[in-house]
Protein backbone atom coordinates (compact mmCIF):
# COMPACT_ATOMS: atom_id res chain seq x y z
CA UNK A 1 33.82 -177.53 41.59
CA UNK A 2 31.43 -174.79 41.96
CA UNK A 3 27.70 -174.66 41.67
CA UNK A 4 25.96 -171.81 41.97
CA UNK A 5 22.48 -171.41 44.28
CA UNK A 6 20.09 -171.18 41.51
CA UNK A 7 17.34 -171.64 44.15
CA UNK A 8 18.22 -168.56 46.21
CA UNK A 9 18.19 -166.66 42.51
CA UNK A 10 15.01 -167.62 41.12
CA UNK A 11 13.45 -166.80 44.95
CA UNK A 12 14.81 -163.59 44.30
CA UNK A 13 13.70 -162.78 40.41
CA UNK A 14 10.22 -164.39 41.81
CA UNK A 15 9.89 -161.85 44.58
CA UNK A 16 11.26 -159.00 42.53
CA UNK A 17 8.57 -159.75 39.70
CA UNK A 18 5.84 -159.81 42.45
CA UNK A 19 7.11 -156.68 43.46
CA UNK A 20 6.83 -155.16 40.38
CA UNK A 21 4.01 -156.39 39.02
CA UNK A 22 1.84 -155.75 42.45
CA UNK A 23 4.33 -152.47 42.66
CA UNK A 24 4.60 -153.32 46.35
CA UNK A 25 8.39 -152.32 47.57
CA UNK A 26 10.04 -152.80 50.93
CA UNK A 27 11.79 -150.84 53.11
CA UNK A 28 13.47 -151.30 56.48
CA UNK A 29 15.08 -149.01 59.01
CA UNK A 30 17.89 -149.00 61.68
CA UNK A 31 17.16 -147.02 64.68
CA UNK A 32 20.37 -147.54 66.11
CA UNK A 33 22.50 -146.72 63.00
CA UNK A 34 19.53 -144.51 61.57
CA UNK A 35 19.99 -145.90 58.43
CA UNK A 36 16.82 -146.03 55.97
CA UNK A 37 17.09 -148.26 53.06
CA UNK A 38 14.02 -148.76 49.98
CA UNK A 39 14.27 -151.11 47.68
CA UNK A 40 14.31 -150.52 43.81
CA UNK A 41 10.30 -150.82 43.75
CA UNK A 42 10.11 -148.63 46.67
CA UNK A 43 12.48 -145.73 44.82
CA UNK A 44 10.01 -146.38 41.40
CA UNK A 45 6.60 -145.27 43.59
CA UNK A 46 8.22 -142.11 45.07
CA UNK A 47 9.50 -141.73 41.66
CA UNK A 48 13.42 -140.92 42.97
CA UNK A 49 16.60 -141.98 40.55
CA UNK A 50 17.52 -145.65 41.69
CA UNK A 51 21.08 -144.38 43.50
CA UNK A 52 19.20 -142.43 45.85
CA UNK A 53 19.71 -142.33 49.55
CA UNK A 54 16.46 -141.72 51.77
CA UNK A 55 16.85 -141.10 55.02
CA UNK A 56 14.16 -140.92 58.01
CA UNK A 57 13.64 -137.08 57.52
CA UNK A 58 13.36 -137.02 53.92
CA UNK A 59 11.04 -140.34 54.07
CA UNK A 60 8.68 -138.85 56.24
CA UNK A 61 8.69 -135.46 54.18
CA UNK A 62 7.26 -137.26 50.96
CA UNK A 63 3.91 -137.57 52.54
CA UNK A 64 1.06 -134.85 52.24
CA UNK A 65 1.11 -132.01 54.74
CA UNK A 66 -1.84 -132.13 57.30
CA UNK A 67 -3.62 -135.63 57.74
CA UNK A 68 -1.40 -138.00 56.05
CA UNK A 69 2.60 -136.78 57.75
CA UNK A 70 0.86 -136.45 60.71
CA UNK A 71 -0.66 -140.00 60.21
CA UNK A 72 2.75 -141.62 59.13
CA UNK A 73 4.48 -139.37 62.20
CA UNK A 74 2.74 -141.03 65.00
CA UNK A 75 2.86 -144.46 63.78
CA UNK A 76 5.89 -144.43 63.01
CA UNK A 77 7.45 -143.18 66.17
CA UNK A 78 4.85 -145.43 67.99
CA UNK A 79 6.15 -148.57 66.20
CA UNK A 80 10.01 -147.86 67.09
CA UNK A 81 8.50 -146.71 71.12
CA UNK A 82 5.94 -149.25 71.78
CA UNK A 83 6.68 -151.71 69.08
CA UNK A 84 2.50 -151.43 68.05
CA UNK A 85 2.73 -152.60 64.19
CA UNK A 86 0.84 -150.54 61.19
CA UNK A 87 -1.44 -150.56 58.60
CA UNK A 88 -2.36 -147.60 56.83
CA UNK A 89 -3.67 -145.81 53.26
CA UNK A 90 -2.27 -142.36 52.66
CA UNK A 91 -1.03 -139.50 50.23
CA UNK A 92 2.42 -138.97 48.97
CA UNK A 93 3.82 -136.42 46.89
CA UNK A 94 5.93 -138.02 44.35
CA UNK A 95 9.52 -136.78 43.63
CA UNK A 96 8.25 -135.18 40.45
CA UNK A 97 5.05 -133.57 42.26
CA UNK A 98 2.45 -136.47 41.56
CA UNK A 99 -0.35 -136.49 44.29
CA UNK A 100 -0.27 -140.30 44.76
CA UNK A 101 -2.11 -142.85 47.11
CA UNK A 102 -0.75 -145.24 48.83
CA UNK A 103 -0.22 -148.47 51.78
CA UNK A 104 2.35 -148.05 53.90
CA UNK A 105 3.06 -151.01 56.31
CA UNK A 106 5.24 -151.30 59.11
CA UNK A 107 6.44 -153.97 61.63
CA UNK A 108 8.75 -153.67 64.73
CA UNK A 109 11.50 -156.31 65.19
CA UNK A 110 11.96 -156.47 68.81
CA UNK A 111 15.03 -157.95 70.68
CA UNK A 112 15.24 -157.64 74.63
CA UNK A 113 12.61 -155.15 74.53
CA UNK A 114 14.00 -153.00 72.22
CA UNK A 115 13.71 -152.53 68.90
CA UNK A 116 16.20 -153.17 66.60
CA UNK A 117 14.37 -152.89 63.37
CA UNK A 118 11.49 -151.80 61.80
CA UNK A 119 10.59 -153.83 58.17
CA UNK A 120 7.38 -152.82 55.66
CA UNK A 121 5.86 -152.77 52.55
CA UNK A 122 4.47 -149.79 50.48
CA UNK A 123 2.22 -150.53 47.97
CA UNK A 124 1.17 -148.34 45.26
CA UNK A 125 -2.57 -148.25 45.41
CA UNK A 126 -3.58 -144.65 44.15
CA UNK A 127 -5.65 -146.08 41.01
CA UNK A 128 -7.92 -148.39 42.98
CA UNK A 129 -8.26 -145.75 45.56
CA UNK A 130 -8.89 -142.81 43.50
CA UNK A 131 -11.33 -145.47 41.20
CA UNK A 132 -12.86 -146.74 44.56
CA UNK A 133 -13.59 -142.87 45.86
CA UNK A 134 -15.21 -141.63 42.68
CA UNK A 135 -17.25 -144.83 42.48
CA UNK A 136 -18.37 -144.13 46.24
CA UNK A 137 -18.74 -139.75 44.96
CA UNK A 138 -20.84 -141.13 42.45
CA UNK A 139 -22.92 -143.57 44.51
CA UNK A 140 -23.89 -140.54 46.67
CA UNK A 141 -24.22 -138.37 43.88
CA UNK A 142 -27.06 -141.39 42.93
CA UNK A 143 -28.29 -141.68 45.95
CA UNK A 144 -28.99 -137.88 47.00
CA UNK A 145 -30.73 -137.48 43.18
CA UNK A 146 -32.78 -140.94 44.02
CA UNK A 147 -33.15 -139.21 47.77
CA UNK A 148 -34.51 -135.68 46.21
CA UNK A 149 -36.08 -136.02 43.25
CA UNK A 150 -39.49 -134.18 42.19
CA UNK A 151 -40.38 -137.61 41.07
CA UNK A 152 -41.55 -140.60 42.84
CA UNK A 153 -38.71 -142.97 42.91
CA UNK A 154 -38.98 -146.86 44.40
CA UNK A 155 -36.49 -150.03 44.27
CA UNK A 156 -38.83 -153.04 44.07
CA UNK A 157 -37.81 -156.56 44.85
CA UNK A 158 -38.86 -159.41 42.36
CA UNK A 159 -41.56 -160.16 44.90
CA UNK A 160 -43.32 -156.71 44.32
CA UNK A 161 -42.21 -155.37 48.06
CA UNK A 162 -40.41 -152.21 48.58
CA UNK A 163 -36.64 -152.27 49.29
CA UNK A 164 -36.25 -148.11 48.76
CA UNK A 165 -38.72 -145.30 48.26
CA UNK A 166 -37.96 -141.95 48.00
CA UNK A 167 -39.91 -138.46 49.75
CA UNK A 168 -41.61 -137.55 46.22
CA UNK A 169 -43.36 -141.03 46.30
CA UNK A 170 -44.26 -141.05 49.71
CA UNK A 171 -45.49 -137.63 49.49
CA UNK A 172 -47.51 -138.64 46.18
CA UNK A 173 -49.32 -141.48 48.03
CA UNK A 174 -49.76 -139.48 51.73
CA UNK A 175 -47.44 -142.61 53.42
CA UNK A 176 -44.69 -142.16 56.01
CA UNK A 177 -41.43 -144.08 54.85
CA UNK A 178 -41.92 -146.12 57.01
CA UNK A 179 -45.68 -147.36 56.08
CA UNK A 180 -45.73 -147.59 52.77
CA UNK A 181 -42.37 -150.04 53.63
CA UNK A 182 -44.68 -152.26 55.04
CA UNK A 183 -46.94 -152.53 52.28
CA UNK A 184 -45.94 -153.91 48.70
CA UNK A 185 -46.65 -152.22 45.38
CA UNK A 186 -49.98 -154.10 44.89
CA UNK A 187 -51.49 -153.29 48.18
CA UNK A 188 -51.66 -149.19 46.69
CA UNK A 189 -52.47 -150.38 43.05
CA UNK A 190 -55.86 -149.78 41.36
CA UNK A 191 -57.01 -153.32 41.38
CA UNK A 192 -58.29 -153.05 37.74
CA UNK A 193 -54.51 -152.16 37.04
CA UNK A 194 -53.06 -155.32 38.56
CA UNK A 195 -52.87 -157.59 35.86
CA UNK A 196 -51.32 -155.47 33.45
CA UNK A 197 -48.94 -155.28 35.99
CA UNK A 198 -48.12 -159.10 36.71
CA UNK A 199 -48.01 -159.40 33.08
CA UNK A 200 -45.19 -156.76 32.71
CA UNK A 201 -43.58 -158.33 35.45
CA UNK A 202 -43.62 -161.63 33.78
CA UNK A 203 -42.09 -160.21 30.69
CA UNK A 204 -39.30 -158.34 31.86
CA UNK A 205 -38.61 -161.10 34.46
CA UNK A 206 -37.92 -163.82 31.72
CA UNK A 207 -35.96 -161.25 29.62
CA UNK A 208 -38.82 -160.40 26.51
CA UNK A 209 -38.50 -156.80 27.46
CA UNK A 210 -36.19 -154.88 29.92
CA UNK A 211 -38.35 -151.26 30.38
CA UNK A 212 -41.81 -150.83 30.68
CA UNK A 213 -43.91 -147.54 30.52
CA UNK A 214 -47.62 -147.33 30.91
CA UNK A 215 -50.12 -145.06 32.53
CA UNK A 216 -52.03 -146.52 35.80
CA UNK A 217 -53.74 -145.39 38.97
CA UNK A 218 -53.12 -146.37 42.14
CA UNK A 219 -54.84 -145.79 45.65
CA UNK A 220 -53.83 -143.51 48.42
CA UNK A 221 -53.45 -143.38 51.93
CA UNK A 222 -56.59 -141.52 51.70
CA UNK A 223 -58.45 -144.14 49.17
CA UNK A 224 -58.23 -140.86 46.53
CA UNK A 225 -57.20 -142.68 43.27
CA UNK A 226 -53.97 -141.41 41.77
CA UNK A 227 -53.19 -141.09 37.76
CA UNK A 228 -49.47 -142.24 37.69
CA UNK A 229 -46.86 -141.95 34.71
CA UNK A 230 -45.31 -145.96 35.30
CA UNK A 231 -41.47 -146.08 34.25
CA UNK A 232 -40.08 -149.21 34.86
CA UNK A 233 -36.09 -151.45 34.23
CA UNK A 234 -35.17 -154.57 35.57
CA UNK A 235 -31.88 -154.46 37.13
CA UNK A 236 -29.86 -157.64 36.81
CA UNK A 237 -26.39 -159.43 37.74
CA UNK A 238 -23.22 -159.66 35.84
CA UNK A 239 -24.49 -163.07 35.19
CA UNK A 240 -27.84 -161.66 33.90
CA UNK A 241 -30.35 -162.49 36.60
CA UNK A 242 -33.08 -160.64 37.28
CA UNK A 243 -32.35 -158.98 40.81
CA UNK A 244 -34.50 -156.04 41.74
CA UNK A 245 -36.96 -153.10 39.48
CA UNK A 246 -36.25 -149.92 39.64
CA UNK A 247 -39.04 -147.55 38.76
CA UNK A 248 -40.29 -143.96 38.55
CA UNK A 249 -43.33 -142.95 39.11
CA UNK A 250 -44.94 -139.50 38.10
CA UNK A 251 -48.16 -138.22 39.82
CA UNK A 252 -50.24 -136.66 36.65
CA UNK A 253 -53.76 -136.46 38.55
CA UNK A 254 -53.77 -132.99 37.58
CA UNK A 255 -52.97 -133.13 34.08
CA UNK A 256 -55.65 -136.09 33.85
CA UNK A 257 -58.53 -133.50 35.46
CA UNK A 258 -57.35 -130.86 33.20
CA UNK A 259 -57.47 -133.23 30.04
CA UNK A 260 -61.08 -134.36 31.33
CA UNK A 261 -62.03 -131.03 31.54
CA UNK A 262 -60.37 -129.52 28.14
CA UNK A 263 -61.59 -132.60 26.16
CA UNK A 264 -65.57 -131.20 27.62
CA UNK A 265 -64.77 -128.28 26.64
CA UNK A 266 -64.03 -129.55 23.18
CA UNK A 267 -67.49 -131.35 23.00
CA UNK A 268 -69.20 -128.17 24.37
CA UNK A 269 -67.05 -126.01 21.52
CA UNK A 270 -67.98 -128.42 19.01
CA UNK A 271 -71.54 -128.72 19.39
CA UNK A 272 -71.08 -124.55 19.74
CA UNK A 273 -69.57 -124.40 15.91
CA UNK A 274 -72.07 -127.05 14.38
CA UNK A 275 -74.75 -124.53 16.02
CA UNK A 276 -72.76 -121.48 14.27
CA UNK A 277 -72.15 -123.59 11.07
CA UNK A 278 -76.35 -124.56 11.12
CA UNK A 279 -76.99 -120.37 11.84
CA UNK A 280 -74.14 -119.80 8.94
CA UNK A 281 -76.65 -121.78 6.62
CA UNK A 282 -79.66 -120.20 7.98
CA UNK A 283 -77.65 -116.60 7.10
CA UNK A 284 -76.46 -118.28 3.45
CA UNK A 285 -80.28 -119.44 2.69
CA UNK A 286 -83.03 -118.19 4.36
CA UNK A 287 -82.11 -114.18 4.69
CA UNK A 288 -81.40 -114.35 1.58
CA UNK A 289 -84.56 -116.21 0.14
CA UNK A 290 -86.58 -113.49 2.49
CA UNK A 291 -84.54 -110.13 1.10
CA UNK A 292 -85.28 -111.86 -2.02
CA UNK A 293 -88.80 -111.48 -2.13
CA UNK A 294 -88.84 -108.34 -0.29
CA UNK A 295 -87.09 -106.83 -2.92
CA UNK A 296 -89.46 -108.57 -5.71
CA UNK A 297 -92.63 -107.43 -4.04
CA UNK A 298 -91.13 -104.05 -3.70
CA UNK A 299 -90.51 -104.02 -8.13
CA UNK A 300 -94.38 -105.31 -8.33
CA UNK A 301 -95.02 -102.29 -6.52
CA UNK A 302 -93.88 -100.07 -8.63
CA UNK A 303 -94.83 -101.84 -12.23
CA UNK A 304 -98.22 -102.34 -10.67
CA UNK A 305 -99.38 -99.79 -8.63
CA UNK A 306 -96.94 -96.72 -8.92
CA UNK A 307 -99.41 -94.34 -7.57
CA UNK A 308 -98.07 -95.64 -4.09
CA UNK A 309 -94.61 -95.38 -4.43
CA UNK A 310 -95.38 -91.55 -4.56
CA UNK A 311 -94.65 -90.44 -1.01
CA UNK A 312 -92.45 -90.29 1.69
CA UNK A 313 -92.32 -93.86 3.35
CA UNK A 314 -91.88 -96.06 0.38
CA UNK A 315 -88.40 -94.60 -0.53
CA UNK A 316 -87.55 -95.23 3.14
CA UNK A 317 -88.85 -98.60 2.53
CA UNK A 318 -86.51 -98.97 -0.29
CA UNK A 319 -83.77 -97.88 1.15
CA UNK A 320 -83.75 -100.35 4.56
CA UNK A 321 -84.32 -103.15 2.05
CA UNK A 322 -81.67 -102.58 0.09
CA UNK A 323 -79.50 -101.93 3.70
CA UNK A 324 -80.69 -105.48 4.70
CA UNK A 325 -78.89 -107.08 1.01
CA UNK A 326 -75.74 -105.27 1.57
CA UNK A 327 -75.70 -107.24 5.19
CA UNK A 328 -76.99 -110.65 3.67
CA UNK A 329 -74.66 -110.44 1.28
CA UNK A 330 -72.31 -109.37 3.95
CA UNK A 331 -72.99 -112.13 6.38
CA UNK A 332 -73.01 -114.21 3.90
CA UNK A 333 -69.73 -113.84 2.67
CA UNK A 334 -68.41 -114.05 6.18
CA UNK A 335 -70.52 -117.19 6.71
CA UNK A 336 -68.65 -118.89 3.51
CA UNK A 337 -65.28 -117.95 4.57
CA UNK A 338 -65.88 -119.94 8.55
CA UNK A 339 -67.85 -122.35 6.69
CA UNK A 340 -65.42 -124.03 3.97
CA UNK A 341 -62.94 -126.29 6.10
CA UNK A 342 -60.37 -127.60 3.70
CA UNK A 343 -59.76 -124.87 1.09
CA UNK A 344 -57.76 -125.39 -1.70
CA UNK A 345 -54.63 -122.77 -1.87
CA UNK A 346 -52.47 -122.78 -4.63
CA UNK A 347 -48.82 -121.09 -5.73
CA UNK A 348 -49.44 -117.29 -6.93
CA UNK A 349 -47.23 -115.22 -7.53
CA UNK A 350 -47.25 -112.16 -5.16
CA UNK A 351 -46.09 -109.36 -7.36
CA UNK A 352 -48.54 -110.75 -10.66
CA UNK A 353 -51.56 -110.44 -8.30
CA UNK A 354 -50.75 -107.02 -7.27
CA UNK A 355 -50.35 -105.82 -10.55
CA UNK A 356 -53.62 -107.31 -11.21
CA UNK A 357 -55.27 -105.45 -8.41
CA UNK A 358 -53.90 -102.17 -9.27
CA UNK A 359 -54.92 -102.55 -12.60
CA UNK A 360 -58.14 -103.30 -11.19
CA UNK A 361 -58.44 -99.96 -9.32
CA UNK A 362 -56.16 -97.86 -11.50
CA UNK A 363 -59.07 -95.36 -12.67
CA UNK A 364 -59.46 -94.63 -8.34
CA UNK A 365 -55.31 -94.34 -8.52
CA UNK A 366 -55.53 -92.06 -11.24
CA UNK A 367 -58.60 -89.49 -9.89
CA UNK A 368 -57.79 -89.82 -6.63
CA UNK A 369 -53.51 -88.63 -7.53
CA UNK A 370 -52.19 -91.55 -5.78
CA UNK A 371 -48.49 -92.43 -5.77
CA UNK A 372 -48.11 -96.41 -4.85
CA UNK A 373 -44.28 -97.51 -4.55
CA UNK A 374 -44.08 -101.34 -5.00
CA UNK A 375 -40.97 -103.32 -3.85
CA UNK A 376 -41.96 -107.11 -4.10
CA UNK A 377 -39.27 -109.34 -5.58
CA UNK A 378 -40.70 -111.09 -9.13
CA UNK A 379 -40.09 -114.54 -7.63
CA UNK A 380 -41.86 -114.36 -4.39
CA UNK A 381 -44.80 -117.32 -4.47
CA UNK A 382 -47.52 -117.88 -1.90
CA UNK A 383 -49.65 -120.57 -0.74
CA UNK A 384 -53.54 -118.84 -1.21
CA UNK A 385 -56.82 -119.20 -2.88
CA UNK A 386 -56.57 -116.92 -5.76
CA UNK A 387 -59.97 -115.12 -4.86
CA UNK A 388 -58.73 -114.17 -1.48
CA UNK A 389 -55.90 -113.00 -2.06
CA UNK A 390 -57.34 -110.42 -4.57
CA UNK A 391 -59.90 -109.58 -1.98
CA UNK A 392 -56.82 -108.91 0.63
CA UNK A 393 -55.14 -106.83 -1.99
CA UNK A 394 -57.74 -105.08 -3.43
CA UNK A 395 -59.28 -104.16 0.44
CA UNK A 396 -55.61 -102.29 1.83
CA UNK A 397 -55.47 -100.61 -1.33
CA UNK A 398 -58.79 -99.25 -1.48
CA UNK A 399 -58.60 -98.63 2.52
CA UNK A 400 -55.25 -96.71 2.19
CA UNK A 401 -56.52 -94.39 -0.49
CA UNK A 402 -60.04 -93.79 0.91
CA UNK A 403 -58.48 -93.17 4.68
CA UNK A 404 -55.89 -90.32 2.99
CA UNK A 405 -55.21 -86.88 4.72
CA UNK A 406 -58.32 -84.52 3.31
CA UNK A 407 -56.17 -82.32 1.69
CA UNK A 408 -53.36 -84.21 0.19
CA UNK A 409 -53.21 -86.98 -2.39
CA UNK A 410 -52.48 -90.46 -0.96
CA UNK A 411 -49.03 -91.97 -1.25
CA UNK A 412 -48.41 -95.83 -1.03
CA UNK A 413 -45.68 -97.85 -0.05
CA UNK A 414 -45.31 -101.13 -0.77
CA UNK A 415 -42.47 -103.79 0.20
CA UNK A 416 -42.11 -107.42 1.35
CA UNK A 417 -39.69 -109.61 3.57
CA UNK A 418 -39.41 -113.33 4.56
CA UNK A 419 -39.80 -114.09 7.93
CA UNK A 420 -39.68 -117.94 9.24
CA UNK A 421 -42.04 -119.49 6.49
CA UNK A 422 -43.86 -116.18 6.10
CA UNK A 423 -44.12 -113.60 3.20
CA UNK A 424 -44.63 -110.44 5.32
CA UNK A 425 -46.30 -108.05 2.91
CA UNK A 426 -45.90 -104.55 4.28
CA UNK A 427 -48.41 -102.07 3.00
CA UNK A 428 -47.67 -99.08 4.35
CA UNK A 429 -49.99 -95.45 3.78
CA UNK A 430 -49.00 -91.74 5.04
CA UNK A 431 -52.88 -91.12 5.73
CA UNK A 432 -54.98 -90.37 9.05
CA UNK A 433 -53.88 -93.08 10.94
CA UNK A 434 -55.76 -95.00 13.88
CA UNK A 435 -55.37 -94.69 17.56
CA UNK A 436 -54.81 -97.91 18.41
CA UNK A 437 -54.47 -97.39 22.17
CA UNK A 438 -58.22 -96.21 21.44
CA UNK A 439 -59.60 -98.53 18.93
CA UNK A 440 -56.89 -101.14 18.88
CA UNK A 441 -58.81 -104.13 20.13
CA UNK A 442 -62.33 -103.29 17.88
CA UNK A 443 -59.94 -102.67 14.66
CA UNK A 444 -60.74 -106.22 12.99
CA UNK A 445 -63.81 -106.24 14.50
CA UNK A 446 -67.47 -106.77 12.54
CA UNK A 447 -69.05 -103.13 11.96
CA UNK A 448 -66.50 -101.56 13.66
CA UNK A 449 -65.64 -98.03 12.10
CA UNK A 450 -63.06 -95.67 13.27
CA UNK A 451 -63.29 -92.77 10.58
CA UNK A 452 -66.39 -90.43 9.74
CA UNK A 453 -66.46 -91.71 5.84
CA UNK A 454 -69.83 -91.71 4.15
CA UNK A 455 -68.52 -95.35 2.24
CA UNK A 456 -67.36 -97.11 5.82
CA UNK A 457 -69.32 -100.24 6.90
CA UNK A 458 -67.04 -101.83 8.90
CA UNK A 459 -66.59 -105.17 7.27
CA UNK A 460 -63.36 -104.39 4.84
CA UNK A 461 -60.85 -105.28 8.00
CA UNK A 462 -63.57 -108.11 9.43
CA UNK A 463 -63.70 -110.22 5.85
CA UNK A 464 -60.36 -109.42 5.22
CA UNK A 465 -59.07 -110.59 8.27
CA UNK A 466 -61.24 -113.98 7.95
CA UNK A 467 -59.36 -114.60 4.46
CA UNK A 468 -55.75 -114.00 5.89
CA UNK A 469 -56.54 -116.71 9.02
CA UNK A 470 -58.52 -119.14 6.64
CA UNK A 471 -55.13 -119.55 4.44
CA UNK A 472 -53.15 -120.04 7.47
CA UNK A 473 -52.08 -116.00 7.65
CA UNK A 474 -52.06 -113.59 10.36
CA UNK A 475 -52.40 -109.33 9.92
CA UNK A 476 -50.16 -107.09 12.41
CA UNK A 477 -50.73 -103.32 11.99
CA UNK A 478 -48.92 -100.05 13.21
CA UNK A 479 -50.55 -96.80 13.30
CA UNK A 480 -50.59 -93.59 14.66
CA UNK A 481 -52.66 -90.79 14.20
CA UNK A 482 -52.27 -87.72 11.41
CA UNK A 483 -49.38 -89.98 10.64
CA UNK A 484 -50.42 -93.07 8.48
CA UNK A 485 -51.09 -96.75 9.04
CA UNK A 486 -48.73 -100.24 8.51
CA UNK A 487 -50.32 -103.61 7.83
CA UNK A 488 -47.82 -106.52 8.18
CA UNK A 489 -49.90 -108.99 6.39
CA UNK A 490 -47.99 -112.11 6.90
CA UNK A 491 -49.05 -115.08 4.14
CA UNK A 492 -47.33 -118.53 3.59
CA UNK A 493 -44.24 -119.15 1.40
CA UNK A 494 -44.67 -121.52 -1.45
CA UNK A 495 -41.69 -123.96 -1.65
């Protein structure tokens, strides 16, 4: 009766199932009868049909030109010669042109001092490797960033001691590497900063918070104190304990003297404007109570004793009096535009208000032969305060008549665009122009004239100006000479 070695078979399914699950084959090789035989697991890794037939040659020609045949080469023939076993991770090229890593193994079987066979393993092992090599790429990657960046960088142990600093850190403190090493975090910080510190320490430590940012000074090398940005994470184990800080820390010294210094320069601009805003009331109230009565005494005058108005002064008189109301009222305008801080705009419609204003001047349009072209869609709403934005309108148009060529009538274009949350209102005259290269920077300025007219003051462009800015506006203008002027005035969009 026969009974069959089910021992032998399930040692061989076992080992086969290793192999294949490990994908570890075997191979062995005859030197006297050069025969080269791989088993089934073997075949699967160089990725060959299962009937085929290596041989030595062919074996050796799978692996990668260069380091890893030349490798395999010596070993090989070294194992066979001096019977010196091997070890040893290289590259393969795959039947099917796969770039693959992987363990070759070899061991001599030696009889009399010769060999008689050589027996190994080959392991497939190109995912860990390639896993294992871009972990290590990326470790270096991390540790040349850690290594060379513009900010300070530090590993801290739970203790408060350095285990890594970086050259930005060092560099931020004035310590050599190998100082500051010596020395934990507390020994450089501000001692009025230390117990915030313990206390974030604390926290993160028994897991309330994992980050921590704050701003605090610590003390160099050179007892200077040093603003720092504070950036800190607790790094911990798989099995979540606490094991080490990591932290950045950003030198802002400079950014802290420059906020000390704009934040005086705030105070000193303040107490500036509440002089301007006092002088402002002064202009609004005072000039005008004195032109006031200078213009009162001046009507007693002549109801009371018009036998000296008769001569040459008092009409001078008269005349610089009523030249010092024009600039109160002037100034005083201005003052009221700087003055009122949180003026109320409303939605106008553009076109409507123009129409108003040229209604408003239409006897000037019609004398003077003016041609105005207007090009403003019906729907287009701004954010203004209705008086200033009739001022604004009412000043270009009045500006790009009275500034026309001598000897032609004047001839107005008008059209708007959207730009961001802008209404650009272009105003546009073919009339003598300014040299801006000349007069550019003056052009808004207060009693600045650029044009020998008998009606100029200078303060159109000035108020007007003052109106555009106060309603969150700017003006841009174009202009040459002989050839006309452009005003961009650019006012906000209603939604």
């Amino acid at each position: 009766m026969y009974i069959p070695n089910t021992q032998n078979k399930s040692s061989i399914d076992l080992l086969d199932f290793i192999q294949e699950r490990a994908t570890i084959g075997t191979w062995e090789y005859n030197p006297t009868s050069t025969i080269l035989n791989w088993s089934i697991q073997t075949k699967k890794i160089h990725e060959v049909p299962l009937d085929y037939v290596p041989n030595v040659e062919i074996g050796i020609s799978f692996y990668k030109e260069g380091y890893s045949r030349d490798t395999i080469t010596r070993l090989f023939t070294n194992c066979i010669e001096n019977h010196e076993d091997f070890d040893i991770e290289v590259q393969i090229i795959t039947h099917t042109g796969k770039d693959k890593w992987v363990r070759a193994i070899g061991i001599a079987i030696v009889k009399n001092d010769t060999c008689i066979l050589v027996q190994g393993l080959f392991q497939d092992i190109d995912k860990s490797t390639k896993d294992s090599k871009n972990l290590a790429f990326k470790e270096l990657q991390l540790r040349r960033t850690f290594e060379t960046a513009l900010v300070g960088m530090a590993i801290v142990d739970l203790e408060g001691n350095w285990i890594d600093v970086n050259k930005s850190l060092c560099n931020t403190f004035g310590y050599s590497k190998e100082e500051i090493e010596k020395l934990s975090f507390m020994d450089i910080t501000h001692p009025d900063d230390l117990r915030k510190d313990y206390k974030a320490m604390m926290s993160m430590m028994s897991g309330k918070i994992d980050h921590y940012e704050t701003e605090k000074r610590y003390i160099s090398k050179q007892h200077e104190t040093i603003w720092t940005q504070l950036s800190t994470s607790i790094v911990r184990d798989d099995k979540g304990q606490p094991q080490h800080f990591v932290a950045q820390i950003n030198d802002v010294t400079e950014i802290k003297k420059a906020s000390k210094k704009v934040s005086q320069l705030l105070t000193t601009t303040e107490d500036q404007n509440k002089r301007l805003l006092n002088f402002a009331q002064i202009v609004s109230h005072n000039l005008r109570s004195h032109y006031g009565n200078l213009d009162m005494l001046l009507d007693i005058v002549k109801m009371d004793l018009p036998e000296t108005t008769d001569n040459e002064i008092f009409p001078l008189i008269c005349l610089a009096v009523s030249h010092l109301g024009e600039t109160v009222e002037n100034l005083n305008e201005v003052a009221a535009i700087n003055i009122q801080k949180d003026l109320k705009t409303e939605p106008l419609n553009l076109l409507e208000n123009f129409n108003r204003a040229y209604s408003s001047i239409s006897a000037l349009i019609i004398d003077s032969k003016t041609t105005i072209s207007i090009n403003i869609e019906p729907h287009i709403v701004v954010k203004a305060v209705p008086a200033y934005l009739d001022s604004i309108l009412l000043n270009f148009l009045t500006n790009a008549i009275k500034y026309k060529k001598p000897a032609e009538p004047a001839k107005i274009e008008i059209s708007t665009s959207i730009k961001d949350n802008f209404v650009v209102l272009e105003i546009k005259d073919y009339g003598q122009g300014i040299d801006l290269i000349k007069y550019g920077e003056k052009l808004f300025g207060m009693y600045k004239t650029f044009h020998k007219h008998e009606d100029s003051r200078g303060l159109g462009l000035f108020i007007t100006k003052n109106q555009v800015e106060a309603i969150g506006g700017k003006i841009e203008v174009e202009s040459e000479v002989n050839e006309g002027t452009t005003f961009y005035i650019h006012l906000k969009t209603h939604e």
